[in-house]
Protein backbone atom coordinates (compact mmCIF):
# COMPACT_ATOMS: atom_id res chain seq x y z
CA UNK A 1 74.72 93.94 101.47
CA UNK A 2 75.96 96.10 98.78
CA UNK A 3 72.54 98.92 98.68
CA UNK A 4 73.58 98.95 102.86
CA UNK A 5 77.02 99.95 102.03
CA UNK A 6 75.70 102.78 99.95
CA UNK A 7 73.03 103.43 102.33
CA UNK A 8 76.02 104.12 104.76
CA UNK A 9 78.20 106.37 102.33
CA UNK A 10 75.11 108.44 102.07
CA UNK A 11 74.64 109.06 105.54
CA UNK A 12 78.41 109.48 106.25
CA UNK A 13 78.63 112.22 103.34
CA UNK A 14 75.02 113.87 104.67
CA UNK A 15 76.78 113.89 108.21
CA UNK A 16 79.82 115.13 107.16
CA UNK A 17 78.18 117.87 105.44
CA UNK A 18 76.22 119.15 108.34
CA UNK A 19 79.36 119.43 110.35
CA UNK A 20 81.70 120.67 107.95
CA UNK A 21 79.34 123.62 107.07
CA UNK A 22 79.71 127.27 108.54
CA UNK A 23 77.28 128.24 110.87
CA UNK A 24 74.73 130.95 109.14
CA UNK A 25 76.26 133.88 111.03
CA UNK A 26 80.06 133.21 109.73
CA UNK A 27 81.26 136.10 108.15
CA UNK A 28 83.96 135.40 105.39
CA UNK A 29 85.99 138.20 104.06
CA UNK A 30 89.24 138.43 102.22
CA UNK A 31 92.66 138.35 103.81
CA UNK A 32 93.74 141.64 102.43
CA UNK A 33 91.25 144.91 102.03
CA UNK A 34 93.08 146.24 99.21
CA UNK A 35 91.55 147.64 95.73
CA UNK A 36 92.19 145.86 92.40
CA UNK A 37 94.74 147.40 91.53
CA UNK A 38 97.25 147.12 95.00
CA UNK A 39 96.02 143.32 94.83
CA UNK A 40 97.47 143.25 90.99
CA UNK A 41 100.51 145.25 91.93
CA UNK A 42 101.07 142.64 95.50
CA UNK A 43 100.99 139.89 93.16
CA UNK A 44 103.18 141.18 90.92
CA UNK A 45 105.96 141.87 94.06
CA UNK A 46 105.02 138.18 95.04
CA UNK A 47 106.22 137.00 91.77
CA UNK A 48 109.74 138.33 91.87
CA UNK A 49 112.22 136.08 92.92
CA UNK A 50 113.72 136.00 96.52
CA UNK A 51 115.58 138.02 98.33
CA UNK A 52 113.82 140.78 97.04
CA UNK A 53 115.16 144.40 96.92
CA UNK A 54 114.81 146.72 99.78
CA UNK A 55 112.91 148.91 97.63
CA UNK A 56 110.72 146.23 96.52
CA UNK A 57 110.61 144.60 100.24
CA UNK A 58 109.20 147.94 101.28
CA UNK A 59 106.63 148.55 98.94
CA UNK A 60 104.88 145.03 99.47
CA UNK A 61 104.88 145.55 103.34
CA UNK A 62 102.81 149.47 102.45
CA UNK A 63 100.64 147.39 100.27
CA UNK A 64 100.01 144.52 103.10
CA UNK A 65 99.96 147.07 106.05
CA UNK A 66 97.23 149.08 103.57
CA UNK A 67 95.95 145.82 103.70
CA UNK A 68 95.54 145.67 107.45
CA UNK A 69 97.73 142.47 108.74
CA UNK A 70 100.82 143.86 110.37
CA UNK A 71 101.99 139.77 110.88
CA UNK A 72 102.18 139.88 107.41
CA UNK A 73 104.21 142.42 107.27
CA UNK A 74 106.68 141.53 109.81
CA UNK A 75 106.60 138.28 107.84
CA UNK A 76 107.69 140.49 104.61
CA UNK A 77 110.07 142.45 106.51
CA UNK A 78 112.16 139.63 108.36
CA UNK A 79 112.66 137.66 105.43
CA UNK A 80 114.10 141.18 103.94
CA UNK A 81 116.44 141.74 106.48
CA UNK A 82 118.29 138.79 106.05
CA UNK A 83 119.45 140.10 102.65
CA UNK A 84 119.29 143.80 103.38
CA UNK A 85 120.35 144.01 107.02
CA UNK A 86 122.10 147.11 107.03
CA UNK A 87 119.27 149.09 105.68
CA UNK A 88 117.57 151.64 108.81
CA UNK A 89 114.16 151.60 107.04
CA UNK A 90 113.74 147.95 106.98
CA UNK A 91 114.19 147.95 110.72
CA UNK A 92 111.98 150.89 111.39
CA UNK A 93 109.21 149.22 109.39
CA UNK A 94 109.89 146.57 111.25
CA UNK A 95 109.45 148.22 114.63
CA UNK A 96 106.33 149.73 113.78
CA UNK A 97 104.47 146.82 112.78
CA UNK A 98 105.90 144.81 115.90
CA UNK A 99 104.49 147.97 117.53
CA UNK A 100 101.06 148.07 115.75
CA UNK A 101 100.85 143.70 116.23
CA UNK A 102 101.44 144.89 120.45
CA UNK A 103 104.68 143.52 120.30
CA UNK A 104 106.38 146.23 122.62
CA UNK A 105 109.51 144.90 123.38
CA UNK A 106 110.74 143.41 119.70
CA UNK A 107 109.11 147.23 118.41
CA UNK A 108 111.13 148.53 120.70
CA UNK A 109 114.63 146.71 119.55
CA UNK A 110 114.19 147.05 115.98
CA UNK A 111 113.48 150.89 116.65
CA UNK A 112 116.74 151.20 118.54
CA UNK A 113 118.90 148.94 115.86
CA UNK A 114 117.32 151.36 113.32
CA UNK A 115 118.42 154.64 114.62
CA UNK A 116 122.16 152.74 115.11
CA UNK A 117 122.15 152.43 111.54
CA UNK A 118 121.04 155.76 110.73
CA UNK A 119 123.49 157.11 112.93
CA UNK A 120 126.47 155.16 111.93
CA UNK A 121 125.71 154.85 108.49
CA UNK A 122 122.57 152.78 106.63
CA UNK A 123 123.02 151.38 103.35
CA UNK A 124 120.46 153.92 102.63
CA UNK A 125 120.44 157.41 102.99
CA UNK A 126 118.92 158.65 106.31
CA UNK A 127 117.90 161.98 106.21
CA UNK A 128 117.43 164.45 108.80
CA UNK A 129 113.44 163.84 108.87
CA UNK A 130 113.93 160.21 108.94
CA UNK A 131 116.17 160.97 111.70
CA UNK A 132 113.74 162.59 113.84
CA UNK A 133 110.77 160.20 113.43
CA UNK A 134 112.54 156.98 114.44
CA UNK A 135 113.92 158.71 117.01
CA UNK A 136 110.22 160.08 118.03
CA UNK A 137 109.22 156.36 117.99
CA UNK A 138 112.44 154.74 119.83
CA UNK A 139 111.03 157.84 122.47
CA UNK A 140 107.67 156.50 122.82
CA UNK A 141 108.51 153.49 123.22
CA UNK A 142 110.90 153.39 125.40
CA UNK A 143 107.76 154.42 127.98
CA UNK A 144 105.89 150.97 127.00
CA UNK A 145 107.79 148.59 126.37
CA UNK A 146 107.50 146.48 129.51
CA UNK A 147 103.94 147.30 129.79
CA UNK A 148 101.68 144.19 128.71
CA UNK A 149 99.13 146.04 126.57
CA UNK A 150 96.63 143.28 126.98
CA UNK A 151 96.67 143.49 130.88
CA UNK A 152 97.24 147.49 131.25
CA UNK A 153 96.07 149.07 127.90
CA UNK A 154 95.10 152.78 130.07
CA UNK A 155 98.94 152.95 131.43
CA UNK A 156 100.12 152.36 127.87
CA UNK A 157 97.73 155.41 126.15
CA UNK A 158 98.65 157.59 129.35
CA UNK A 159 102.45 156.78 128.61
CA UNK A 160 102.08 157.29 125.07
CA UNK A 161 100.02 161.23 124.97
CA UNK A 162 102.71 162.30 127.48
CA UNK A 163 105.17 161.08 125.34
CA UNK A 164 103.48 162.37 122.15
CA UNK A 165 102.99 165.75 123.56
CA UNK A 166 105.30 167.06 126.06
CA UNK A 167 103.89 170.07 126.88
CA UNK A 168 101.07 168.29 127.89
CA UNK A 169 100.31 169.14 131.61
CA UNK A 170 98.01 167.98 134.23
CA UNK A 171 95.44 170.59 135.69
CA UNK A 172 95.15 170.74 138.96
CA UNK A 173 91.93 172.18 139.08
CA UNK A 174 89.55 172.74 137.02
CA UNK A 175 88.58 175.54 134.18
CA UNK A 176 87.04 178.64 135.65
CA UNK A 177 83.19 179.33 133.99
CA UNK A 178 83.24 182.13 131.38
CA UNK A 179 80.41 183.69 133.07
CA UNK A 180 82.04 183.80 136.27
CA UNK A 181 85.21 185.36 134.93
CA UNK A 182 85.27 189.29 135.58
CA UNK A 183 85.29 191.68 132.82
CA UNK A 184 88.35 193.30 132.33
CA UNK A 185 88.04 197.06 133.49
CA UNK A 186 88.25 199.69 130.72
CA UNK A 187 91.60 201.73 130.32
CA UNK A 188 91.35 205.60 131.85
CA UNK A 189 92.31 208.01 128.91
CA UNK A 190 94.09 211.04 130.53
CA UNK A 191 92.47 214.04 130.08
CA UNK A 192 93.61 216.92 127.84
């Protein structure tokens, strides 16, 4: 009885192990493409204790957005504001990794909430340059932000170059051919 038992445990663990393991074509890569050095400096910022500064809170979500994973830096960010909710760049960060994670609408009311701050006075000092970008962004996205980008993504980039550029404008018709354009006629000099 006892060698069938063991017999069994075998054939559970070889089973186990055939399901368990990846397929051959799984890729595995690391959660954050960062060099040694912004790993060493993100673990470092991990380390400190909670809440952390807003100078702090705003360096880790550079290094984690470097890192490509905007969740992860709304993660950083939220958990920031609750100690630091008067600060404009906290909210602006905010907004534009809501905006980057297709998150429209939240992008869009974290934008707004940070040019209200920088308006009527942020913990931090909001320039006039700081001034103009959120305000660029809370422009651009007040076009999209009830557009699902999932179900209308060509609506969204239309909405966004006109509000990127607006000077942009639609031609009617097309170019004329270089060749086909005459050559402008030569000046008469007035005789002396």
């Amino acid at each position: 009885m006892r060698p069938l038992r063991i017999l069994d445990v075998a054939l559970f663990l070889l089973v186990a192990v055939a399901v368990l393991l990846p397929r051959p074509d799984v890729k595995v890569r690391a959660a954050l493409a960062l060099d040694v050095d912004s790993k060493a400096r993100l673990a470092e910022l991990q380390s400190l204790p909670a809440p952390l500064s807003a100078e702090h809170a705003l360096e880790m979500a550079d290094l984690v957005s470097d890192g490509g994973r905007p969740d992860f830096v709304v993660a950083v960010l939220t958990t920031a504001l609750r100690a630091h909710g008067s600060d404009h760049r906290l909210h602006f960060r905010k907004g534009l990794a809501l905006a980057e994670h297709f998150e429209m609408p939240a992008a869009f009311q974290s934008t707004v909430r940070a040019l209200e701050l920088c308006d009527k006075g942020s913990s931090a000092t909001c320039s006039e340059a700081d001034h103009a970008r959120i305000a660029l962004v809370r422009d651009s996205l007040v076009r999209i932000k009830d557009i699902d980008v999932h179900q209308d993504p060509n609506t969204m980039k239309k909405r966004l170059i006109e509000s990127l550029r607006p000077t942009w404008l639609r031609r009617s018709r097309p170019a004329p051919n270089p060749s086909e354009v005459p050559a402008p006629k030569p000046a008469e000099v007035p005789a002396p």
